[in-house]
N, C-alpha and C. Protein backbone atom coordinates (compact mmCIF):
# COMPACT_ATOMS: atom_id res chain seq x y z
N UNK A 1 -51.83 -56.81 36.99
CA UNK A 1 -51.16 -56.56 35.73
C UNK A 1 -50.70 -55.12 35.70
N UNK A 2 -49.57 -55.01 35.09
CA UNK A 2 -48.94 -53.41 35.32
C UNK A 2 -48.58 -53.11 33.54
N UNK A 3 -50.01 -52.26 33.55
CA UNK A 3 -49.99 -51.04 32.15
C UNK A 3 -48.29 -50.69 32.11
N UNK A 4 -47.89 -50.36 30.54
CA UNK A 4 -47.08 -48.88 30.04
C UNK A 4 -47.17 -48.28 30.48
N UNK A 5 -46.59 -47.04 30.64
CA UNK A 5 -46.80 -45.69 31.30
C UNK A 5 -47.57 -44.91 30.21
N UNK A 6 -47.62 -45.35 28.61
CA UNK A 6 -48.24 -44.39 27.92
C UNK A 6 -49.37 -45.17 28.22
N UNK A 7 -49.70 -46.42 28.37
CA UNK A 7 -51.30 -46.99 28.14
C UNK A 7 -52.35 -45.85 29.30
N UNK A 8 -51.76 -45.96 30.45
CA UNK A 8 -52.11 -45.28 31.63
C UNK A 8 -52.45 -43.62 30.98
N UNK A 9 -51.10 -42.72 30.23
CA UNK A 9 -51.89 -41.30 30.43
C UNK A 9 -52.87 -41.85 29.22
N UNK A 10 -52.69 -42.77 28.16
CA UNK A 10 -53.82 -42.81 27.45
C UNK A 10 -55.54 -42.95 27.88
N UNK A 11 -55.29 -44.01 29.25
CA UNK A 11 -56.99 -43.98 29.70
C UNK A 11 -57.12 -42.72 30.50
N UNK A 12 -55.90 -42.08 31.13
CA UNK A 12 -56.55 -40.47 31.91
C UNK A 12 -56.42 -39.97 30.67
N UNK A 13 -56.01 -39.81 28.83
CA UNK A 13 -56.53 -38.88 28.55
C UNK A 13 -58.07 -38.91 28.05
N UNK A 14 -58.44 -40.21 27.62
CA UNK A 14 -59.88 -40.90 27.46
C UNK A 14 -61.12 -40.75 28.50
N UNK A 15 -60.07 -40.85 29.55
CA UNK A 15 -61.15 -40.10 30.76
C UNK A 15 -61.75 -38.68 30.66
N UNK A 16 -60.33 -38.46 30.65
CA UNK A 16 -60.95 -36.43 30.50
C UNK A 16 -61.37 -35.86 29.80
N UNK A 17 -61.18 -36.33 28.60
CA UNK A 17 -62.28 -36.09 27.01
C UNK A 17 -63.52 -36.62 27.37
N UNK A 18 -63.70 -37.93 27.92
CA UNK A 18 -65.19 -38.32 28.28
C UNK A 18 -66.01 -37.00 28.96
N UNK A 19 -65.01 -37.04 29.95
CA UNK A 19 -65.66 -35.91 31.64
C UNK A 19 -65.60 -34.59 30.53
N UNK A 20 -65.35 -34.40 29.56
CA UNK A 20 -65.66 -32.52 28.92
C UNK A 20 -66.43 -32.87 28.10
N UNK A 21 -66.29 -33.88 27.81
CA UNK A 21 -68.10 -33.86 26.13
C UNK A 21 -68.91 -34.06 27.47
N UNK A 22 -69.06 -34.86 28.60
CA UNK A 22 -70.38 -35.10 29.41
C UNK A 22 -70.72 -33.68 29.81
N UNK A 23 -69.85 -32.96 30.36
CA UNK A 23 -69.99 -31.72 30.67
C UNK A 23 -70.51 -30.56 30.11
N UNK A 24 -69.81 -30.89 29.01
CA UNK A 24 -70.51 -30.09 27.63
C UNK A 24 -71.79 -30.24 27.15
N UNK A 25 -71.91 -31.55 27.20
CA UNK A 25 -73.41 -32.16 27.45
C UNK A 25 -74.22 -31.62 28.14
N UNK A 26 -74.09 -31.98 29.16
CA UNK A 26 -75.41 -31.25 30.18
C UNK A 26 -75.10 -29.73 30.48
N UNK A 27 -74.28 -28.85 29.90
CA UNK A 27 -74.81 -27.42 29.56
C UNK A 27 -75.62 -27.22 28.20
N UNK A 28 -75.26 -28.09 27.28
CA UNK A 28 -76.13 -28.05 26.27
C UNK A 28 -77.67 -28.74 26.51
N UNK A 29 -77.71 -29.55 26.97
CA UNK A 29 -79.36 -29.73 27.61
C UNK A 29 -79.57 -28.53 28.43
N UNK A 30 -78.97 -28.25 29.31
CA UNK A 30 -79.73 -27.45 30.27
C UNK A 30 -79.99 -26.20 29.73
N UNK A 31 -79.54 -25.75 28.52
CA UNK A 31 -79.56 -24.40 27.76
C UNK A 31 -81.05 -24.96 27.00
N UNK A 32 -80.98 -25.96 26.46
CA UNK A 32 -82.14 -26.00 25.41
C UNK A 32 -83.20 -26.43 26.37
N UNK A 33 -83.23 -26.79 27.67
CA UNK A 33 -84.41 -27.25 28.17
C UNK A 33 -85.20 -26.21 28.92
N UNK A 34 -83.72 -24.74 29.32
CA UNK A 34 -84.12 -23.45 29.58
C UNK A 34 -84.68 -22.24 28.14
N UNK A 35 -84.09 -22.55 27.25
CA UNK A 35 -84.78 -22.21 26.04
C UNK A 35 -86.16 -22.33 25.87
N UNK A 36 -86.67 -23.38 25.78
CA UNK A 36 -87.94 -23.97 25.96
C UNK A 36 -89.38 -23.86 27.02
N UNK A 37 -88.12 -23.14 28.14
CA UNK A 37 -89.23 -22.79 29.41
C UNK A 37 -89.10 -21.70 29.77
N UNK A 38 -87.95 -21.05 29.32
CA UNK A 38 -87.77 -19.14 29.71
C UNK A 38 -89.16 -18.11 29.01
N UNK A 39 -89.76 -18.78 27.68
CA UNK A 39 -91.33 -17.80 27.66
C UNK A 39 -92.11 -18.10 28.38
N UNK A 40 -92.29 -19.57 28.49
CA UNK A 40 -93.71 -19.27 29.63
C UNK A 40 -93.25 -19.25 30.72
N UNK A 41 -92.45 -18.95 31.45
CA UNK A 41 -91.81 -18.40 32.59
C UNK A 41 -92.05 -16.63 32.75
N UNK A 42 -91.85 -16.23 31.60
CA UNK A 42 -91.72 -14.98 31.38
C UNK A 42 -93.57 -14.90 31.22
N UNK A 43 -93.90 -15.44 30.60
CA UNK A 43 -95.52 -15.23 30.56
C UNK A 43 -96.28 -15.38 31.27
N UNK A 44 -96.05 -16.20 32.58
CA UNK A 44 -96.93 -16.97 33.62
C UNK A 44 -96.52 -15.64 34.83
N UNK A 45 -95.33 -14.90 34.41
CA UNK A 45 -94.89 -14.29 35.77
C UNK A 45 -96.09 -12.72 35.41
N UNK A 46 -95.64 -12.46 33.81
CA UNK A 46 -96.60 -11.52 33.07
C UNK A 46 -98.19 -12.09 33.71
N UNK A 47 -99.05 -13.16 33.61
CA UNK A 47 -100.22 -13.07 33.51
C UNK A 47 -100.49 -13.06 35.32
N UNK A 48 -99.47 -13.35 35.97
CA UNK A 48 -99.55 -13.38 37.40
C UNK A 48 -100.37 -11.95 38.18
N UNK A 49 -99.42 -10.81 37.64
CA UNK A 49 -99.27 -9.25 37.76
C UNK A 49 -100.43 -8.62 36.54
N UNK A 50 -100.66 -9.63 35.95
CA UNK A 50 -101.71 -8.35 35.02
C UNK A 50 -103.64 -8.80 34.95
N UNK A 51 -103.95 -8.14 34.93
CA UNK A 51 -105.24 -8.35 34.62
C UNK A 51 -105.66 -8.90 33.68
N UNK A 52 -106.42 -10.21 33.69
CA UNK A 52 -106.50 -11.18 32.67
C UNK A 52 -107.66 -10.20 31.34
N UNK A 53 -107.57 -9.87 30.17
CA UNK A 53 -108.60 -9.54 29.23
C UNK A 53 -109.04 -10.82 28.56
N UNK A 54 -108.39 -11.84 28.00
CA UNK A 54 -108.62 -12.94 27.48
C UNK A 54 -108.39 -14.13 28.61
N UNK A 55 -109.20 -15.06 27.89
CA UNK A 55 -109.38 -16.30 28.64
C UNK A 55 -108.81 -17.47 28.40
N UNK A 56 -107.96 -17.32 27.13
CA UNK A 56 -106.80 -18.15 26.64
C UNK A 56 -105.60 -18.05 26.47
N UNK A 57 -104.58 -19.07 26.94
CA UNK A 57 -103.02 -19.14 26.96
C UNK A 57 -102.89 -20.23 25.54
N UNK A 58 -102.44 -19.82 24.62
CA UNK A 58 -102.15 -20.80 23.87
C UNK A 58 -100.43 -20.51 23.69
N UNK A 59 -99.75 -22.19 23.61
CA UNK A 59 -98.61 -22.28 23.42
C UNK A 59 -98.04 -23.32 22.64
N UNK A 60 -97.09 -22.58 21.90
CA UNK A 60 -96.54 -23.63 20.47
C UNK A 60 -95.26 -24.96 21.28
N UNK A 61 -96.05 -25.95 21.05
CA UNK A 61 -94.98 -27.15 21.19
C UNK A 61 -94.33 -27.60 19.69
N UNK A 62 -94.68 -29.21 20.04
CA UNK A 62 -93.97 -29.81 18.52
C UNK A 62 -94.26 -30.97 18.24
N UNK A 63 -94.64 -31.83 17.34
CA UNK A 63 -94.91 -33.27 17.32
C UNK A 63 -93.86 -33.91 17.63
N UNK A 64 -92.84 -33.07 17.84
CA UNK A 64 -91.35 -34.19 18.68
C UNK A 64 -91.25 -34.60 19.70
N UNK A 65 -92.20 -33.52 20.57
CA UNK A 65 -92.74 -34.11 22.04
C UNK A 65 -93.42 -35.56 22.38
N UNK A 66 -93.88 -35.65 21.19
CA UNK A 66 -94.77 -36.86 21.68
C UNK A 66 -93.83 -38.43 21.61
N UNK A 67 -92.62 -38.28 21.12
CA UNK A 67 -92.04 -39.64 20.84
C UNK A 67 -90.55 -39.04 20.88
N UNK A 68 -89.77 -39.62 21.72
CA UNK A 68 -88.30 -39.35 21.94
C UNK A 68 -87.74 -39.97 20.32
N UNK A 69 -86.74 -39.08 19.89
CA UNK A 69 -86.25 -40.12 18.38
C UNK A 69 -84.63 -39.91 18.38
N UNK A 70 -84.16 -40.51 17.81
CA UNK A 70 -82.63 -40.50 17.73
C UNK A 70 -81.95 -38.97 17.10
N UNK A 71 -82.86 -38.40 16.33
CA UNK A 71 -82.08 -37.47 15.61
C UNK A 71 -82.42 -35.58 16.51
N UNK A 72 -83.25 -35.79 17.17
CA UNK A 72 -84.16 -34.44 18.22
C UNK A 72 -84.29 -34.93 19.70
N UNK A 73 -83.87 -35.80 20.24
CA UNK A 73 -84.34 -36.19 21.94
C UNK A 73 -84.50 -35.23 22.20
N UNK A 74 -82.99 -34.46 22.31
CA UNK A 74 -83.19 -33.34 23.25
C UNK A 74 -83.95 -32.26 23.14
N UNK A 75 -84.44 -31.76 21.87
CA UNK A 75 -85.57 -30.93 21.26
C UNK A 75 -86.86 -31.86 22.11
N UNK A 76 -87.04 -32.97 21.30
CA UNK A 76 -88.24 -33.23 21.90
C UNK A 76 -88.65 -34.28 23.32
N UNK A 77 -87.61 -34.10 24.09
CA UNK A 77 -87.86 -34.05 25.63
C UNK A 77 -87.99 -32.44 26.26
N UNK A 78 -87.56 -31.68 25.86
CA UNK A 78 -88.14 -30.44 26.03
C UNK A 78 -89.63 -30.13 25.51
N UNK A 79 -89.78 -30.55 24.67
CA UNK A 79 -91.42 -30.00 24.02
C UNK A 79 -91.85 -31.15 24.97
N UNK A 80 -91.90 -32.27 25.29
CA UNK A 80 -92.67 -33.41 26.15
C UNK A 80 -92.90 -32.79 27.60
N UNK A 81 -91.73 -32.17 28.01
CA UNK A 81 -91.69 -31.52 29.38
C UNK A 81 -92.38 -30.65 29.26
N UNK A 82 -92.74 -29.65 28.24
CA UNK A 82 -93.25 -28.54 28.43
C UNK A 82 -95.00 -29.24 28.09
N UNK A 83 -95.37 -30.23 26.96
CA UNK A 83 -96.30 -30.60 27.05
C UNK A 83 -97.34 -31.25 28.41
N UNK A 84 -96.25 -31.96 29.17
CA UNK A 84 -96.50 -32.09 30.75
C UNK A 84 -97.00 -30.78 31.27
N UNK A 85 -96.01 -29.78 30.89
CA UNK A 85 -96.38 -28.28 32.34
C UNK A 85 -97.45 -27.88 31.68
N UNK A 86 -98.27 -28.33 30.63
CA UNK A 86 -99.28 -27.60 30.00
C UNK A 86 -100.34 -28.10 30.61
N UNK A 87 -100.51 -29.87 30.59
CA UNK A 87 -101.52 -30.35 31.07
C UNK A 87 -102.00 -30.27 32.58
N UNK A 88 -100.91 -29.61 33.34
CA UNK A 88 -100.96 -29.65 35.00
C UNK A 88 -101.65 -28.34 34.54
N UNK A 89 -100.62 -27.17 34.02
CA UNK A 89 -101.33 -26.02 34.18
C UNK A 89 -102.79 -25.69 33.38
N UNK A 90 -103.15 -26.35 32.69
CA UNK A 90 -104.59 -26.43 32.01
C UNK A 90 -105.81 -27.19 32.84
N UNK A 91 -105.46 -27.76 34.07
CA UNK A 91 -106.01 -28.80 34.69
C UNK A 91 -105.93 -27.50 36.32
N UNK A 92 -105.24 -26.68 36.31
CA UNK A 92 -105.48 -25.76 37.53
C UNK A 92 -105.65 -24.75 37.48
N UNK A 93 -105.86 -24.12 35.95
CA UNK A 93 -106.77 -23.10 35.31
C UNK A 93 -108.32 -23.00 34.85
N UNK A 94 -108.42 -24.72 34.99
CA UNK A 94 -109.81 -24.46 34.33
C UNK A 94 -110.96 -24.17 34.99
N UNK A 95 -110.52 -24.13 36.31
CA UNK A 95 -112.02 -23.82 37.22
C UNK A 95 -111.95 -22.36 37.24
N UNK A 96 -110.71 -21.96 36.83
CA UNK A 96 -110.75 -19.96 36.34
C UNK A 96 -111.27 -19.69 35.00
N UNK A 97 -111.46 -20.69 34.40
CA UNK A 97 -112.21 -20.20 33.08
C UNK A 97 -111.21 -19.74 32.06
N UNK A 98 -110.17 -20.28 32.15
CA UNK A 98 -108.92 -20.01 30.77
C UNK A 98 -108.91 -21.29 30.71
N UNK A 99 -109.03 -20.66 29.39
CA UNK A 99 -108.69 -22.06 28.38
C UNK A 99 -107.10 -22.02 28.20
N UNK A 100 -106.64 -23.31 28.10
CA UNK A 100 -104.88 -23.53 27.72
C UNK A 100 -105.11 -24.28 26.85
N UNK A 101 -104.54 -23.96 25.51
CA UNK A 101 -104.25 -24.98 24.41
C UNK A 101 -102.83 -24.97 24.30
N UNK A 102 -102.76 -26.61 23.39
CA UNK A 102 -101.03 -26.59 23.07
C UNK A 102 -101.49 -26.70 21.81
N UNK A 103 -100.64 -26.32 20.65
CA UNK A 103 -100.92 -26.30 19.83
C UNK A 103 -99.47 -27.03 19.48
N UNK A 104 -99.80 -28.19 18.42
CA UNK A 104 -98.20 -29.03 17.41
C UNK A 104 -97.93 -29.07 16.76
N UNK A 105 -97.30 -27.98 15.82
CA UNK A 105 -96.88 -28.25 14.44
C UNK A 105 -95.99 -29.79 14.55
N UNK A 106 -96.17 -29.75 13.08
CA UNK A 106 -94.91 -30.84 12.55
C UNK A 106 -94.25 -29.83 11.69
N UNK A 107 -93.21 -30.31 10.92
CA UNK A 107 -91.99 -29.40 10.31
C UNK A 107 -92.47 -28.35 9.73
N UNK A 108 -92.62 -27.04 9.36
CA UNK A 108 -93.04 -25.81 8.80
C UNK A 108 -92.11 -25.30 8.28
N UNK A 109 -92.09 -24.57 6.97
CA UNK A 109 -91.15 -24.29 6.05
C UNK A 109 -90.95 -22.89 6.28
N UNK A 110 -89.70 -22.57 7.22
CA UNK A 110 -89.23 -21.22 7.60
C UNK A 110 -87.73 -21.37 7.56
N UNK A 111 -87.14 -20.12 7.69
CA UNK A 111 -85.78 -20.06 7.89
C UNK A 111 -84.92 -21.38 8.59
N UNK A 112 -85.47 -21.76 9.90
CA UNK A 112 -85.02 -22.51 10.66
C UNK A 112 -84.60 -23.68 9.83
N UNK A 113 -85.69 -24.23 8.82
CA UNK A 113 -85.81 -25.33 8.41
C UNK A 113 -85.65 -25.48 7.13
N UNK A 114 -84.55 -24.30 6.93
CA UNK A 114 -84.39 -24.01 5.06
C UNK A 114 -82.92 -25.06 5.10
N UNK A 115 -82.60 -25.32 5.74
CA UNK A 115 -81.43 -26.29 5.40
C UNK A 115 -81.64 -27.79 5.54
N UNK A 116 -82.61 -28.23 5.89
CA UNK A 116 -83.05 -29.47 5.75
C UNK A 116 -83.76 -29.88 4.61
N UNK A 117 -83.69 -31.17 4.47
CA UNK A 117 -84.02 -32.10 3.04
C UNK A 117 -85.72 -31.72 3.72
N UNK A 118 -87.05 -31.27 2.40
CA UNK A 118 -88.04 -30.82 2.88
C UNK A 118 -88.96 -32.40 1.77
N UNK A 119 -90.17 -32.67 2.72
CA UNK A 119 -90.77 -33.90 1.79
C UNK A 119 -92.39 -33.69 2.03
N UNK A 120 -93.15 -33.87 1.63
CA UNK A 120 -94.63 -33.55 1.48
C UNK A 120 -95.32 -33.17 2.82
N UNK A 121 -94.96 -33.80 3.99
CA UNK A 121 -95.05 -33.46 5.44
C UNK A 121 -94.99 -32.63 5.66
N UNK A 122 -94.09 -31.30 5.40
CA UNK A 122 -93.48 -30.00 5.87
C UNK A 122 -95.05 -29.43 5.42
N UNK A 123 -95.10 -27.82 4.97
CA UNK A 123 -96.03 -27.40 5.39
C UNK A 123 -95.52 -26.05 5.60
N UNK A 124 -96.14 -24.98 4.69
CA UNK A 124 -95.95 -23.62 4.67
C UNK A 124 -96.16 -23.09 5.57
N UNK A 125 -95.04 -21.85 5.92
CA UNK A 125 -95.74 -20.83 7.43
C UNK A 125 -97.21 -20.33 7.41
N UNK A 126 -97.55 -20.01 6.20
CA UNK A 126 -98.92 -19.48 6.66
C UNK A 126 -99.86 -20.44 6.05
N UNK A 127 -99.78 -21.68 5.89
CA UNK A 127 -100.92 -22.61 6.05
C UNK A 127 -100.82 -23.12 7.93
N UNK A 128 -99.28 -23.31 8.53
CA UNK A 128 -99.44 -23.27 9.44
C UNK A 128 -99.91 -22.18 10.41
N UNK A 129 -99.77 -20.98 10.09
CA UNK A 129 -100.65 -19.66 10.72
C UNK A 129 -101.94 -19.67 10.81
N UNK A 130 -102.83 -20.43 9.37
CA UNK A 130 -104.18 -20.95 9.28
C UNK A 130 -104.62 -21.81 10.04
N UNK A 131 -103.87 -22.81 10.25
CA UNK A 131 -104.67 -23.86 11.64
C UNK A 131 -104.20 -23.12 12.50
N UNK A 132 -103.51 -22.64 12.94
CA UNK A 132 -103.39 -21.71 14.05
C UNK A 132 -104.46 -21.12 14.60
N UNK A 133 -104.73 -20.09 14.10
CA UNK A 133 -105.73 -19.51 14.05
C UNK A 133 -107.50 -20.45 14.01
N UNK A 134 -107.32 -20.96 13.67
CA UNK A 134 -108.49 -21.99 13.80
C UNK A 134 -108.33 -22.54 15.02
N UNK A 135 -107.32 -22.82 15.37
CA UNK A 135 -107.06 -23.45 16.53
C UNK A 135 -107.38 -22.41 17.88
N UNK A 136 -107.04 -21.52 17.87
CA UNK A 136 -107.58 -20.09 18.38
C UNK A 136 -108.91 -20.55 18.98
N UNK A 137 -109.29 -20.12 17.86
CA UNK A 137 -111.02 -20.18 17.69
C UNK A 137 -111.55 -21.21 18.03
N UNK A 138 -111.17 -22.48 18.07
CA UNK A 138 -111.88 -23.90 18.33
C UNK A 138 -111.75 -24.30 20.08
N UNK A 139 -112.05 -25.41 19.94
CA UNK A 139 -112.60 -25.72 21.59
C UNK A 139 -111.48 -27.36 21.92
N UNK A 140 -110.62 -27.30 21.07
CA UNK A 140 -109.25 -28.19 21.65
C UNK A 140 -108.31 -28.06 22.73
N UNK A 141 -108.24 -28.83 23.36
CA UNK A 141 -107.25 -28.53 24.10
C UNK A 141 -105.72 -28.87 23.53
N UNK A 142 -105.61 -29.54 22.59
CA UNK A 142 -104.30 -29.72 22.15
C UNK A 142 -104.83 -30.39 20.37
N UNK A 143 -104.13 -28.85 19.90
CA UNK A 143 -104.28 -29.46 18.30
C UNK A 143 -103.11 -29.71 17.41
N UNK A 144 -103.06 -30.41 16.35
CA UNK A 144 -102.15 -30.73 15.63
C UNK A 144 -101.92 -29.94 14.36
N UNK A 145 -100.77 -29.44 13.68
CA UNK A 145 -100.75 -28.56 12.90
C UNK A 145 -100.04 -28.99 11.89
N UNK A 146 -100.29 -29.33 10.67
CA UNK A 146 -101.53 -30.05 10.01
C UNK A 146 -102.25 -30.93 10.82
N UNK A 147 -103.64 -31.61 10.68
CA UNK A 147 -104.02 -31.77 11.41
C UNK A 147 -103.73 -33.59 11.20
N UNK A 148 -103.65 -33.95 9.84
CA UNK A 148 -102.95 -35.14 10.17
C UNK A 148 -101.92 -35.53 10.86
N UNK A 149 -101.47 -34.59 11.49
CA UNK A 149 -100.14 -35.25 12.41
C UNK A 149 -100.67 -35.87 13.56
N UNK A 150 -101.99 -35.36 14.04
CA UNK A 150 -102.46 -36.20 15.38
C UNK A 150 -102.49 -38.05 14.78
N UNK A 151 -102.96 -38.24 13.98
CA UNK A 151 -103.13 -39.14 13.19
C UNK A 151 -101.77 -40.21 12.97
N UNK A 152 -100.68 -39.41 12.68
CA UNK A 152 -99.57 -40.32 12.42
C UNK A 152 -98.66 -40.30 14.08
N UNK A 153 -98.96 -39.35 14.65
CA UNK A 153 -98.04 -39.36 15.62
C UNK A 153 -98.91 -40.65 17.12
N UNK A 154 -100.09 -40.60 16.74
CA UNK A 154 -101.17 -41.81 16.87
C UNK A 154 -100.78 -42.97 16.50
N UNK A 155 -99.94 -43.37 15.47
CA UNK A 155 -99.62 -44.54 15.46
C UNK A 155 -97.97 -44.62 15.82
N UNK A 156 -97.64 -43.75 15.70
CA UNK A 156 -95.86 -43.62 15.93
C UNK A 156 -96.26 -43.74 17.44
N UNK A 157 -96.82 -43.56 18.48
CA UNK A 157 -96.72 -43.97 19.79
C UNK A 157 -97.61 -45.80 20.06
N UNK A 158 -97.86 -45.95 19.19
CA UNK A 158 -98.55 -46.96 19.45
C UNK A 158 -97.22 -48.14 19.20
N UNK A 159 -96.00 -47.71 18.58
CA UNK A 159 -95.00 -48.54 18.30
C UNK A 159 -93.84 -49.19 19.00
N UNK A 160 -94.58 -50.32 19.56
CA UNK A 160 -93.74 -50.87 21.00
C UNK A 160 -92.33 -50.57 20.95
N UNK A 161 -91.71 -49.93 22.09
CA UNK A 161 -90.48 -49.84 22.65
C UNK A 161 -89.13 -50.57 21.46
N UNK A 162 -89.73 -52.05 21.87
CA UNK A 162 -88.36 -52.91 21.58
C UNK A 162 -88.35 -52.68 19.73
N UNK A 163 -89.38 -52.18 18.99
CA UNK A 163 -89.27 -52.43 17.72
C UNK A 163 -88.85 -50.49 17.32
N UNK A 164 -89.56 -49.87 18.18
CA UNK A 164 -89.74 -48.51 17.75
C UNK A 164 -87.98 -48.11 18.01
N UNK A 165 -86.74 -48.76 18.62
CA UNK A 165 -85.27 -48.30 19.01
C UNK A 165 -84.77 -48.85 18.08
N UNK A 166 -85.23 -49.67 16.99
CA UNK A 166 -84.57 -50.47 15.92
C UNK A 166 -84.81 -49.44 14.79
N UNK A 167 -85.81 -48.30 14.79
CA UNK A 167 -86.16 -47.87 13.32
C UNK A 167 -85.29 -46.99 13.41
């Protein structure tokens, strides 16, 4: 079958808009997935060269890590990845006697998050500074900030595949 001549530049121009959002795409992942790993890159190279005084690495993830969702993947396949490099590196630190915690907020009410619709979940910076700090002090390896989020994000993974892509 022999296309128009406009049908034709129409699918090369459909093509090439495809090939620059894909493109555009994966510099925008690869920026936010380097976002996400350029501190403890910067910190692991720091604790490499320095003399350890403390015996703990604690590092802020996100309850987005734990469940890919339609509206954050790419946020939270980065916090998942980085939750991965935590558990390798907490698992080949511990016969050195550092402790590695991850610590997970869920949404916290700061600048970042002053433009979003806010609902009983969210959660002040310095109530989240308070489990923080507790979290510090305690003997977790990965805590939740509030601490009901272990709790809901507990059942949000428990939510099979085929039903959990419909919500």
């Amino acid at each position: 079958m022999v296309f128009p001549c406009w049908a034709n530049c129409f699918f090369i121009l459909a093509v090439a808009i495809v090939l620059t959002v894909a493109v555009a795409n994966i510099y925008y992942y690869y920026w936010m997935a380097d976002d996400s790993y350029i501190s403890i890159r910067y910190a692991l190279n720091y604790l490499k060269n320095a003399q350890l005084f403390y015996n703990q690495l604690v590092v802020l993830g996100s309850v987005a890590g734990d469940r890919g969702r339609r509206a954050n993947y790419i946020y939270g396949a980065t916090k998942a990845g980085l939750e991965t490099f935590l558990e390798g590196l907490r698992q080949r630190l511990h016969k050195a006697g550092v402790r590695v915690v991850t610590v997970k907020p869920g949404p916290v009410l700061t600048p970042m998050t002053a433009n979003l619709p806010t609902s009983p979940i969210f959660v002040s910076a310095s109530r989240a500074a308070e489990c923080l700090c507790r979290a510090i002090q305690g003997d977790k390896d990965v805590v939740y900030i509030p601490g009901f989020w272990r709790w809901i994000m507990t059942i949000i993974r428990w939510i099979p595949r085929p039903v959990f892509k419909r919500l």
